[in-house]
PDB file of N, CA and C in Angstrom:
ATOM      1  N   UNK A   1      32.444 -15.361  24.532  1.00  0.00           N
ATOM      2  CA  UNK A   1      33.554 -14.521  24.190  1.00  0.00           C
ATOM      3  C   UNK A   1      34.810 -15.152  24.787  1.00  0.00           C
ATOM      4  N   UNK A   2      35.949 -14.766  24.244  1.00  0.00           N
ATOM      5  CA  UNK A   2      37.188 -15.473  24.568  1.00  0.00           C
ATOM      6  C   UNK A   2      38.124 -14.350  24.471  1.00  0.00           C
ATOM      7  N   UNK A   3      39.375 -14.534  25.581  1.00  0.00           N
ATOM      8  CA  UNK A   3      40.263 -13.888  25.966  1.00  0.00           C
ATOM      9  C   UNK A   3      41.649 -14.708  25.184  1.00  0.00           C
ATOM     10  N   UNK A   4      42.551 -14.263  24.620  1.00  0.00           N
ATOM     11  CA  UNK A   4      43.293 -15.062  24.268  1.00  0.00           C
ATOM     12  C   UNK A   4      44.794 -13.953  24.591  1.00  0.00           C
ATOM     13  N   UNK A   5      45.690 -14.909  25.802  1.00  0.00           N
ATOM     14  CA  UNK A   5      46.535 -14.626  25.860  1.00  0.00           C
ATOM     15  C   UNK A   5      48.032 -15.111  25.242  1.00  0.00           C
ATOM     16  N   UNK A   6      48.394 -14.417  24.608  1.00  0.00           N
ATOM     17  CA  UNK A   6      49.895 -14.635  23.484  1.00  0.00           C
ATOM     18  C   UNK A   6      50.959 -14.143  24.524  1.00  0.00           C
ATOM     19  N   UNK A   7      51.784 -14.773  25.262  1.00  0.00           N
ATOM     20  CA  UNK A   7      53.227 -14.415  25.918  1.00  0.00           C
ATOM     21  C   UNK A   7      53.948 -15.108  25.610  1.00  0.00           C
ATOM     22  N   UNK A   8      55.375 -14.006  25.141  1.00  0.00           N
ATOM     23  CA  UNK A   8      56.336 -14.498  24.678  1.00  0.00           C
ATOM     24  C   UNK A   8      56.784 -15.622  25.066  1.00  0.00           C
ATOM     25  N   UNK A   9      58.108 -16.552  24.590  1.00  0.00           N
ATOM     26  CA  UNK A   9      58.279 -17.642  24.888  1.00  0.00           C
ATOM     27  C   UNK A   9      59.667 -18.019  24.358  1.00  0.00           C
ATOM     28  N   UNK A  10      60.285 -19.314  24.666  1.00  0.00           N
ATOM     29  CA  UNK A  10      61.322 -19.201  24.444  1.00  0.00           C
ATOM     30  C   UNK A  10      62.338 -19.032  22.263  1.00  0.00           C
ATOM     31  N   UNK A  11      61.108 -18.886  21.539  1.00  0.00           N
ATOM     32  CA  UNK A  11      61.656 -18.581  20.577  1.00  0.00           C
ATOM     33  C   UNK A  11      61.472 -17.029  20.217  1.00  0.00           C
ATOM     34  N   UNK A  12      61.254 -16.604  21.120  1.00  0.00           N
ATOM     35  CA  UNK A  12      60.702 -14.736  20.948  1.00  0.00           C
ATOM     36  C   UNK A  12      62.202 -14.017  20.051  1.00  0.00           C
ATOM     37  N   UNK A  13      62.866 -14.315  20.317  1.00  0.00           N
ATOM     38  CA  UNK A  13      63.903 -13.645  19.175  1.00  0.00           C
ATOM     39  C   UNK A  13      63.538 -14.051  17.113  1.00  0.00           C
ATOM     40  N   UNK A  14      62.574 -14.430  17.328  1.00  0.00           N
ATOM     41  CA  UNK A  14      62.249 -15.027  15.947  1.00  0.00           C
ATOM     42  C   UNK A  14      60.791 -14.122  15.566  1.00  0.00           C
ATOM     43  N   UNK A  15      60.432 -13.940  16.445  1.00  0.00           N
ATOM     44  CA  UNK A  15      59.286 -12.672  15.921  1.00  0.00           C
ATOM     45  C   UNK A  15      59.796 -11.779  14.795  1.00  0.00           C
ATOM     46  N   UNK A  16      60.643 -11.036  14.747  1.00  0.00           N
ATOM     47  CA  UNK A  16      60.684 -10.233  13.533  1.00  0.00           C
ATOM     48  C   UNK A  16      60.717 -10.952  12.241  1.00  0.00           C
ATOM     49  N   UNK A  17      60.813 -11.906  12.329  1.00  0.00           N
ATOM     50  CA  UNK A  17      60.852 -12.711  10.798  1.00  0.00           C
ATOM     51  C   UNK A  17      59.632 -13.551  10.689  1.00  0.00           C
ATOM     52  N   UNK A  18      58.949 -13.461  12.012  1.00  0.00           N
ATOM     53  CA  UNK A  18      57.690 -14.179  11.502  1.00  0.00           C
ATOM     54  C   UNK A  18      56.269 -12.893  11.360  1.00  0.00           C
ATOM     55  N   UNK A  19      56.795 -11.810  11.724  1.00  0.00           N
ATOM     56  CA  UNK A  19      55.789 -11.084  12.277  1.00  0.00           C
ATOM     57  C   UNK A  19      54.854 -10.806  10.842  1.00  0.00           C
ATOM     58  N   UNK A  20      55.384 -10.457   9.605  1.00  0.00           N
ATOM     59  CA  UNK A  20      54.507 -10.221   8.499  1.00  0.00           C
ATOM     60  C   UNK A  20      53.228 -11.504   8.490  1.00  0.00           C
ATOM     61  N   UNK A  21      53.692 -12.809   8.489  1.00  0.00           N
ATOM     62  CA  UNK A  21      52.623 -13.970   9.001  1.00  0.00           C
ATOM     63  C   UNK A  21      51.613 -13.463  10.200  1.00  0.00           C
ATOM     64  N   UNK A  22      52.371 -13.235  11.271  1.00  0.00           N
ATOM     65  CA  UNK A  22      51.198 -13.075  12.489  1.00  0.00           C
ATOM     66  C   UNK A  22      50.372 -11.616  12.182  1.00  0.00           C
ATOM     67  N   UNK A  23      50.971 -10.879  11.470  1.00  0.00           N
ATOM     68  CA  UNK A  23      50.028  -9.650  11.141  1.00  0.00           C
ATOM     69  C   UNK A  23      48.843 -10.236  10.337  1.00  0.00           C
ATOM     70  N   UNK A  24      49.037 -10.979   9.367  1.00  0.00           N
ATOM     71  CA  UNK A  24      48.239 -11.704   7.946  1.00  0.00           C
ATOM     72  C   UNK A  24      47.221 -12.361   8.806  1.00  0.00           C
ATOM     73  N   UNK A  25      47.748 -13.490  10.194  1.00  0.00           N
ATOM     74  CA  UNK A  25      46.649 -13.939  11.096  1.00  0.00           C
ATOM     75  C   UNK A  25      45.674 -13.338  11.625  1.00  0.00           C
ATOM     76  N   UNK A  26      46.304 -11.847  12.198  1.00  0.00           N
ATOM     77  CA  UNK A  26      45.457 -10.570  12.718  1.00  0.00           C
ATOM     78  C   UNK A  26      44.573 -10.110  11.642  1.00  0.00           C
ATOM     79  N   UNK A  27      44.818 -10.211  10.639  1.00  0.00           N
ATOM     80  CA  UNK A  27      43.811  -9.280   9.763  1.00  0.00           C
ATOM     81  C   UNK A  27      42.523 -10.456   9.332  1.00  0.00           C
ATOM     82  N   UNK A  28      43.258 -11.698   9.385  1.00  0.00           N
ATOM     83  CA  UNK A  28      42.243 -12.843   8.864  1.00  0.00           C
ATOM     84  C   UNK A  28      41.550 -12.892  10.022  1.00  0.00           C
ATOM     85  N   UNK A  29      41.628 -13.004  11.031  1.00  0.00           N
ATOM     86  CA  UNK A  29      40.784 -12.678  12.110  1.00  0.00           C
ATOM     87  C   UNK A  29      39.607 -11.661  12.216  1.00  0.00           C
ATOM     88  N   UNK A  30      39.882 -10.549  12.126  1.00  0.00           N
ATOM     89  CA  UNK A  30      38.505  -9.672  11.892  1.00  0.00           C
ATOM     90  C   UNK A  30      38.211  -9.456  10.404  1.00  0.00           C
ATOM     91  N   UNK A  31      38.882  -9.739   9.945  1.00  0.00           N
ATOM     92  CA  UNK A  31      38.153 -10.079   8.520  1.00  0.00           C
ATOM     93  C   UNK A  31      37.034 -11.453   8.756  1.00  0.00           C
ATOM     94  N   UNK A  32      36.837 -11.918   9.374  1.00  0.00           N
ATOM     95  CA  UNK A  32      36.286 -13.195   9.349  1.00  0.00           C
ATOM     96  C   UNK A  32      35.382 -13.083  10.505  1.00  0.00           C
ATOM     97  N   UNK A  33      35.448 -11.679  10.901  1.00  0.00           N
ATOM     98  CA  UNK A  33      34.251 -11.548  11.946  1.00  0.00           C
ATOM     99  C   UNK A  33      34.852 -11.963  13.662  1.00  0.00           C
ATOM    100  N   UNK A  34      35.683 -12.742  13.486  1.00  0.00           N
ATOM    101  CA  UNK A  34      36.186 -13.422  15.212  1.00  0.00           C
ATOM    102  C   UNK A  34      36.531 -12.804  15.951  1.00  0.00           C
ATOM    103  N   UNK A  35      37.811 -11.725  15.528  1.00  0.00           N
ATOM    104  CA  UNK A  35      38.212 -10.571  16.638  1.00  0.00           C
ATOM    105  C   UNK A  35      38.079  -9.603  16.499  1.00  0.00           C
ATOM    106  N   UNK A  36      37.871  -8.918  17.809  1.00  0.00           N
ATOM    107  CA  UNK A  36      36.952  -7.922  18.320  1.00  0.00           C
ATOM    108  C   UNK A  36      38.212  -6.911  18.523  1.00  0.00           C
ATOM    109  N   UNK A  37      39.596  -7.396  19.035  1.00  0.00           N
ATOM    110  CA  UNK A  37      40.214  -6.322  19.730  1.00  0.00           C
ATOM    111  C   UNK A  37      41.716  -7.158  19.987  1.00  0.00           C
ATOM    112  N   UNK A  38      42.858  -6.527  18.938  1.00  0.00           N
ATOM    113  CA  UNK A  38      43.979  -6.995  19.629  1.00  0.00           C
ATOM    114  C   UNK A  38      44.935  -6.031  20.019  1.00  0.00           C
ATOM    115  N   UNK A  39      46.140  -6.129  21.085  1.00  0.00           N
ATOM    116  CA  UNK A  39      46.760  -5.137  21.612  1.00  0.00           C
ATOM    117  C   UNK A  39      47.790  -5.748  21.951  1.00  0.00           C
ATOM    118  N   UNK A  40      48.883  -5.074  22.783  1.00  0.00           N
ATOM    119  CA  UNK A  40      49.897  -5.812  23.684  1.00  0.00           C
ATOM    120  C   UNK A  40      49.347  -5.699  24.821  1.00  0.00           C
ATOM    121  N   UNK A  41      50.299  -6.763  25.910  1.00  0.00           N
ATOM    122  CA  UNK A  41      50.164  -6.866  27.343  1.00  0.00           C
ATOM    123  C   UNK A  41      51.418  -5.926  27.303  1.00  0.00           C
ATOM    124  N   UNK A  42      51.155  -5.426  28.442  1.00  0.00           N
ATOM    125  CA  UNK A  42      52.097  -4.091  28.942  1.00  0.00           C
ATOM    126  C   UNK A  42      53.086  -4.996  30.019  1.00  0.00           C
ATOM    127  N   UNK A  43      54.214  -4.919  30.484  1.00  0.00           N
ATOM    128  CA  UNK A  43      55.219  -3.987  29.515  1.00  0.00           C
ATOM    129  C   UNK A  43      55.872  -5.012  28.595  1.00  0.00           C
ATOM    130  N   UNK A  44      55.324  -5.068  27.370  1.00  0.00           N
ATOM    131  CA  UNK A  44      56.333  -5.927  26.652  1.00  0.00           C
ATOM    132  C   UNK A  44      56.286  -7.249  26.446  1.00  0.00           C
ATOM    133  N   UNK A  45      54.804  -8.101  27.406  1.00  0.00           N
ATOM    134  CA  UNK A  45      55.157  -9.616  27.774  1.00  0.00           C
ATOM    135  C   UNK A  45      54.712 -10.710  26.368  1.00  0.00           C
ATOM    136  N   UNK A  46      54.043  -9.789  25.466  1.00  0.00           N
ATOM    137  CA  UNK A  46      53.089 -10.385  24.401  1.00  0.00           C
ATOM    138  C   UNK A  46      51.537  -9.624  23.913  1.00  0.00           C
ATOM    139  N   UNK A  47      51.254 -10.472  23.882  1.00  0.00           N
ATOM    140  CA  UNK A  47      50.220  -9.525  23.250  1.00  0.00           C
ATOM    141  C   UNK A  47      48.377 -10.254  23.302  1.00  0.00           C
ATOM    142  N   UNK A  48      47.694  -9.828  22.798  1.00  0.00           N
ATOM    143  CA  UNK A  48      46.264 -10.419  23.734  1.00  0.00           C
ATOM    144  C   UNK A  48      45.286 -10.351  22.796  1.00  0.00           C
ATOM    145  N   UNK A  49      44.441 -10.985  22.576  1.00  0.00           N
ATOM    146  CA  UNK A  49      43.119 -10.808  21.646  1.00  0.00           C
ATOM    147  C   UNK A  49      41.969 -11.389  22.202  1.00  0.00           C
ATOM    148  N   UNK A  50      40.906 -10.307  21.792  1.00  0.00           N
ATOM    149  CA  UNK A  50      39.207 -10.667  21.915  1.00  0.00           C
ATOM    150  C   UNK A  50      38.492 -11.413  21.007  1.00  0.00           C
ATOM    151  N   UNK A  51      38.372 -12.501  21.466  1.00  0.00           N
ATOM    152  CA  UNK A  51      37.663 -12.695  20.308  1.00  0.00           C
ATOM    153  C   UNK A  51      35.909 -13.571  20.653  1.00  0.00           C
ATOM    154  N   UNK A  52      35.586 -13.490  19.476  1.00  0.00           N
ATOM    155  CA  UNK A  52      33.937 -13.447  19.933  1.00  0.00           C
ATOM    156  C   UNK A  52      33.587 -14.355  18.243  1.00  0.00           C
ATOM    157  N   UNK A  53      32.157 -14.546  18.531  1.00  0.00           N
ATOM    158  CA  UNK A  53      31.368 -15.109  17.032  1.00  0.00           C
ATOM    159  C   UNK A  53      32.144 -16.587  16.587  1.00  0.00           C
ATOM    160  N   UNK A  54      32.197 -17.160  17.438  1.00  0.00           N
ATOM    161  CA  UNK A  54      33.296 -18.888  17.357  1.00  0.00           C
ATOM    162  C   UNK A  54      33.146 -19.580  18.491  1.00  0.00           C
ATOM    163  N   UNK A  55      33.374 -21.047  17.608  1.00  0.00           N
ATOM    164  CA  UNK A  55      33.373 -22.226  19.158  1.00  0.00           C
ATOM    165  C   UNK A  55      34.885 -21.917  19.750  1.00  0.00           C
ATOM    166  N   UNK A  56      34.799 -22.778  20.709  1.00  0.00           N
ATOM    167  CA  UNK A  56      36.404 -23.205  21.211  1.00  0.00           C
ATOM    168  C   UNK A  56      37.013 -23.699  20.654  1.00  0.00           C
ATOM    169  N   UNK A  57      36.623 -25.087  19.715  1.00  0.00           N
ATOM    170  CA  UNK A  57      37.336 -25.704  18.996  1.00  0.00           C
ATOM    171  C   UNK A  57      38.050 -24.911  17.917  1.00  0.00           C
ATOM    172  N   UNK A  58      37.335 -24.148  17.186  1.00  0.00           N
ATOM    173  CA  UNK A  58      37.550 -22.895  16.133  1.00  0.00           C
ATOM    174  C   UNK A  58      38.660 -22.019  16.359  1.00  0.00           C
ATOM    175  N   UNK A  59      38.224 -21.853  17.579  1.00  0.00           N
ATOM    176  CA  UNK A  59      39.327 -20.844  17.858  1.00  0.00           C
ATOM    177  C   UNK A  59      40.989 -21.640  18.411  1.00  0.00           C
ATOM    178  N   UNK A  60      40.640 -22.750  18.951  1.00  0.00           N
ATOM    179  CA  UNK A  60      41.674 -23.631  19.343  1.00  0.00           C
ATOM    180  C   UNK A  60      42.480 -23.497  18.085  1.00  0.00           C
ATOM    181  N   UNK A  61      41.882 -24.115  16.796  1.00  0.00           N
ATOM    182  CA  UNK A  61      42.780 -24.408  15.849  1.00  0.00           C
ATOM    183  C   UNK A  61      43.397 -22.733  15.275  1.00  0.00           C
ATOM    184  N   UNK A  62      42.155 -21.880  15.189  1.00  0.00           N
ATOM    185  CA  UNK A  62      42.817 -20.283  14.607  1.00  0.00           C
ATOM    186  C   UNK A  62      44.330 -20.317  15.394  1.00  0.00           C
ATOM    187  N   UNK A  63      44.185 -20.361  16.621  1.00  0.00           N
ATOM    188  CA  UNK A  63      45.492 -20.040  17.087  1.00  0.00           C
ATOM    189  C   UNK A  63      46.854 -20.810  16.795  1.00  0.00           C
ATOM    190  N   UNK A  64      46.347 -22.248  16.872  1.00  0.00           N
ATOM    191  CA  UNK A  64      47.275 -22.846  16.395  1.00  0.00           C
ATOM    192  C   UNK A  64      48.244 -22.178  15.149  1.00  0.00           C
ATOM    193  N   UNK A  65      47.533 -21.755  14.504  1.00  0.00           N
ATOM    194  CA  UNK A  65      47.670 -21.817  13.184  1.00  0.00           C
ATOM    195  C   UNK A  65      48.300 -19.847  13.089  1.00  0.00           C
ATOM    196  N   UNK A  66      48.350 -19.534  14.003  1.00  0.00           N
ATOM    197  CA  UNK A  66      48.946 -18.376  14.523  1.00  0.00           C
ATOM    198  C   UNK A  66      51.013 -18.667  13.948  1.00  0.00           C
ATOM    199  N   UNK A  67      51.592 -17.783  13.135  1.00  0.00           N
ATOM    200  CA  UNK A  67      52.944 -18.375  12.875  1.00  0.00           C
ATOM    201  C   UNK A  67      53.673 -18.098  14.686  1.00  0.00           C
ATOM    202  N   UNK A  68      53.263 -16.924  15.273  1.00  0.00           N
ATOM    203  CA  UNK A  68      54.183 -17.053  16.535  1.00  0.00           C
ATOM    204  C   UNK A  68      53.769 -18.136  17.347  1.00  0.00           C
ATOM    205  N   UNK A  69      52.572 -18.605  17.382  1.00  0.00           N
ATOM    206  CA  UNK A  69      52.239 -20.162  18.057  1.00  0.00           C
ATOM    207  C   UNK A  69      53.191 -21.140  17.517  1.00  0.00           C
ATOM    208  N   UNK A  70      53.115 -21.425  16.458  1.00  0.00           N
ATOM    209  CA  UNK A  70      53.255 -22.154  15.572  1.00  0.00           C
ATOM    210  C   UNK A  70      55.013 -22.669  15.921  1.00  0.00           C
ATOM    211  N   UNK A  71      55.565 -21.203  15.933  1.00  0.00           N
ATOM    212  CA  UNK A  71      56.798 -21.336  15.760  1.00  0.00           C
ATOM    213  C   UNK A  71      57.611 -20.923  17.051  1.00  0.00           C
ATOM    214  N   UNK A  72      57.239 -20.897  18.230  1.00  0.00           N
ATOM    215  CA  UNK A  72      56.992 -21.062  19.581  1.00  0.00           C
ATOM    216  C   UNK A  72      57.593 -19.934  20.128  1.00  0.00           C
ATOM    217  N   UNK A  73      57.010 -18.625  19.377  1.00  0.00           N
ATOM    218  CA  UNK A  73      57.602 -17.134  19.593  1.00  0.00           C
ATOM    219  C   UNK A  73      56.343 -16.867  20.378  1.00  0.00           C
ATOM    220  N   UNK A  74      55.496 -17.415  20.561  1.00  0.00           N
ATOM    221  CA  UNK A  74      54.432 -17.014  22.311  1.00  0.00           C
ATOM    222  C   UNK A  74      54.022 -18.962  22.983  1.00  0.00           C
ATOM    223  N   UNK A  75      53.075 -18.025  23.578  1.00  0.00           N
ATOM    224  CA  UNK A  75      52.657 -19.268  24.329  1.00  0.00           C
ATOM    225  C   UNK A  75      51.204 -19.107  24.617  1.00  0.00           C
ATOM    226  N   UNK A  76      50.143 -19.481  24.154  1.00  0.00           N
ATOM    227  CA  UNK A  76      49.025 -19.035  23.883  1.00  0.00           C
ATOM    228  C   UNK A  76      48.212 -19.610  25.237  1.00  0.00           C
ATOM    229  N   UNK A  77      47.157 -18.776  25.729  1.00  0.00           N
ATOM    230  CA  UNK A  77      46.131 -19.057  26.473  1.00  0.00           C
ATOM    231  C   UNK A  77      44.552 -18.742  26.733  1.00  0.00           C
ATOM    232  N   UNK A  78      43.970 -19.564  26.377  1.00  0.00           N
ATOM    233  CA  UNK A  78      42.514 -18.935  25.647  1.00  0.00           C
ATOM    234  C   UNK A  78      41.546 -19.340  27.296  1.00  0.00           C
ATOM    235  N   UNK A  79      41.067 -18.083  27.507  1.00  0.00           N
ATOM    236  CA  UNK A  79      40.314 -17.942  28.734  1.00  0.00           C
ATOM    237  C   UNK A  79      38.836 -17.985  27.843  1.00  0.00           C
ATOM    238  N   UNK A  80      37.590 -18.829  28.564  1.00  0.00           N
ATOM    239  CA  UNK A  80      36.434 -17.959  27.931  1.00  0.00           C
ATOM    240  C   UNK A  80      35.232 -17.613  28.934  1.00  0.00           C
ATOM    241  N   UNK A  81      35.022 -16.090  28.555  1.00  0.00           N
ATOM    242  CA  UNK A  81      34.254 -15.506  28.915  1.00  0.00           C
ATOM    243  C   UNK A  81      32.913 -15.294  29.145  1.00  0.00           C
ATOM    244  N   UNK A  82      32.042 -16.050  30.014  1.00  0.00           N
ATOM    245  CA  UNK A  82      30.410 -15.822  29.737  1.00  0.00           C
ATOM    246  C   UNK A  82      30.182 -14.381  30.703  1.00  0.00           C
ATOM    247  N   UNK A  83      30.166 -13.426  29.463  1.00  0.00           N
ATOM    248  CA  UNK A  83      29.084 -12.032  29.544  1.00  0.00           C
ATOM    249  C   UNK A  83      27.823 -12.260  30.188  1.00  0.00           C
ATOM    250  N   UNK A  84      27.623 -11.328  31.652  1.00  0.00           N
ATOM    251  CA  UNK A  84      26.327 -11.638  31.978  1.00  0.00           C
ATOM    252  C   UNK A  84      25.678 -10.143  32.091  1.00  0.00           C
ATOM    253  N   UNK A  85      26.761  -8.991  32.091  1.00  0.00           N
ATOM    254  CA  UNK A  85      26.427  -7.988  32.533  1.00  0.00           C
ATOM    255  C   UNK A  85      27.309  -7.070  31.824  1.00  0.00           C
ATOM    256  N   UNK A  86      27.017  -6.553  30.572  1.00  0.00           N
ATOM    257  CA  UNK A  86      27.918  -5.244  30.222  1.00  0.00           C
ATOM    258  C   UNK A  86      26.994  -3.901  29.832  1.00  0.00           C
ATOM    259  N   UNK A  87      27.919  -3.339  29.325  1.00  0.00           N
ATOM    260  CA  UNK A  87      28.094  -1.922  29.371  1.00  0.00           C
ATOM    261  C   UNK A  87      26.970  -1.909  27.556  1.00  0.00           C
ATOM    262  N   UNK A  88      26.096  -0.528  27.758  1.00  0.00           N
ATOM    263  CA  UNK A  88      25.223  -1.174  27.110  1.00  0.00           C
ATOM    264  C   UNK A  88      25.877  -1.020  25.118  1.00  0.00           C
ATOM    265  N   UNK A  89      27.382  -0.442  25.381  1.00  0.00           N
ATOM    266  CA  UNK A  89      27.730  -0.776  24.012  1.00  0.00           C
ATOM    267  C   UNK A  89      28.382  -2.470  23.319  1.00  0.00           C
ATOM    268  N   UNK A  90      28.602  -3.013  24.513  1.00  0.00           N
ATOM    269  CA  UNK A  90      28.314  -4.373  24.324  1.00  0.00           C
ATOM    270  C   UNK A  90      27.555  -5.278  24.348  1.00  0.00           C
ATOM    271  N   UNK A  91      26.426  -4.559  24.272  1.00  0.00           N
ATOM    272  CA  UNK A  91      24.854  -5.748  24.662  1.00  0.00           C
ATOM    273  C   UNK A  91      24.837  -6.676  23.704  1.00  0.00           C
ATOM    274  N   UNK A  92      25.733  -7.016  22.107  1.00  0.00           N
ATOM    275  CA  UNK A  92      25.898  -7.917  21.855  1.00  0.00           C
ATOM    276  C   UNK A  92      26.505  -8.957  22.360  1.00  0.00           C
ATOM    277  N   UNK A  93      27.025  -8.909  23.275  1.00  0.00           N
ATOM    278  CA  UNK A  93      28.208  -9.855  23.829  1.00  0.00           C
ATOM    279  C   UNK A  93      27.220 -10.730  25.118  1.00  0.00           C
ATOM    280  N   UNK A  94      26.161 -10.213  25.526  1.00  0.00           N
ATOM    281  CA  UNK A  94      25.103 -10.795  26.378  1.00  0.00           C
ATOM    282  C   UNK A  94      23.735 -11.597  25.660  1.00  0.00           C
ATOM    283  N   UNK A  95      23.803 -11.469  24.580  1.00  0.00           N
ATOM    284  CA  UNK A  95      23.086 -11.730  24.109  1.00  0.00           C
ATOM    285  C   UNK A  95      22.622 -13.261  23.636  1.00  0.00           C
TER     286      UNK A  95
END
């Protein structure tokens, strides 16, 4: 599983004109099975996604390919997660 952190960056005034793209990324994402869960970071810094069912490499390029990556309205950081112990509505994630 992978943590992927999106914080703003120095083209963040360009989000509203890219945001219909980064929504289209969000939906191609769990449409495609990869993410599990996206939200903002509180207060305001960007925003964060779960994602699961993918290599690193996979997901390296998904993000790339993110328009606020892309167009340097965040700054992306992909943590990954080995599940050894959850909660038993995630027992897929240990598996």
């Amino acid at each position: 599983m992978f943590m992927v952190s999106l914080r703003f960056a120095g083209e963040k005034a360009r989000a509203g004109e890219l945001i219909e793209g980064h929504n289209a990324w969000i939906q191609q994402g769990f449409d495609d099975g990869v993410f599990l869960m996206t939200g903002s970071l509180v207060p305001g810094i960007g925003g964060a996604v779960m994602a699961y069912n993918t290599s690193r490499d996979d997901l390296e390029r998904r993000v790339k390919a993110d328009p606020f990556v892309a167009e340097g309205v965040v700054d992306a950081e992909i943590v990954e997660i080995e599940a050894s112990r959850t909660d038993a509505r995630l027992d897929f994630l240990s598996a």
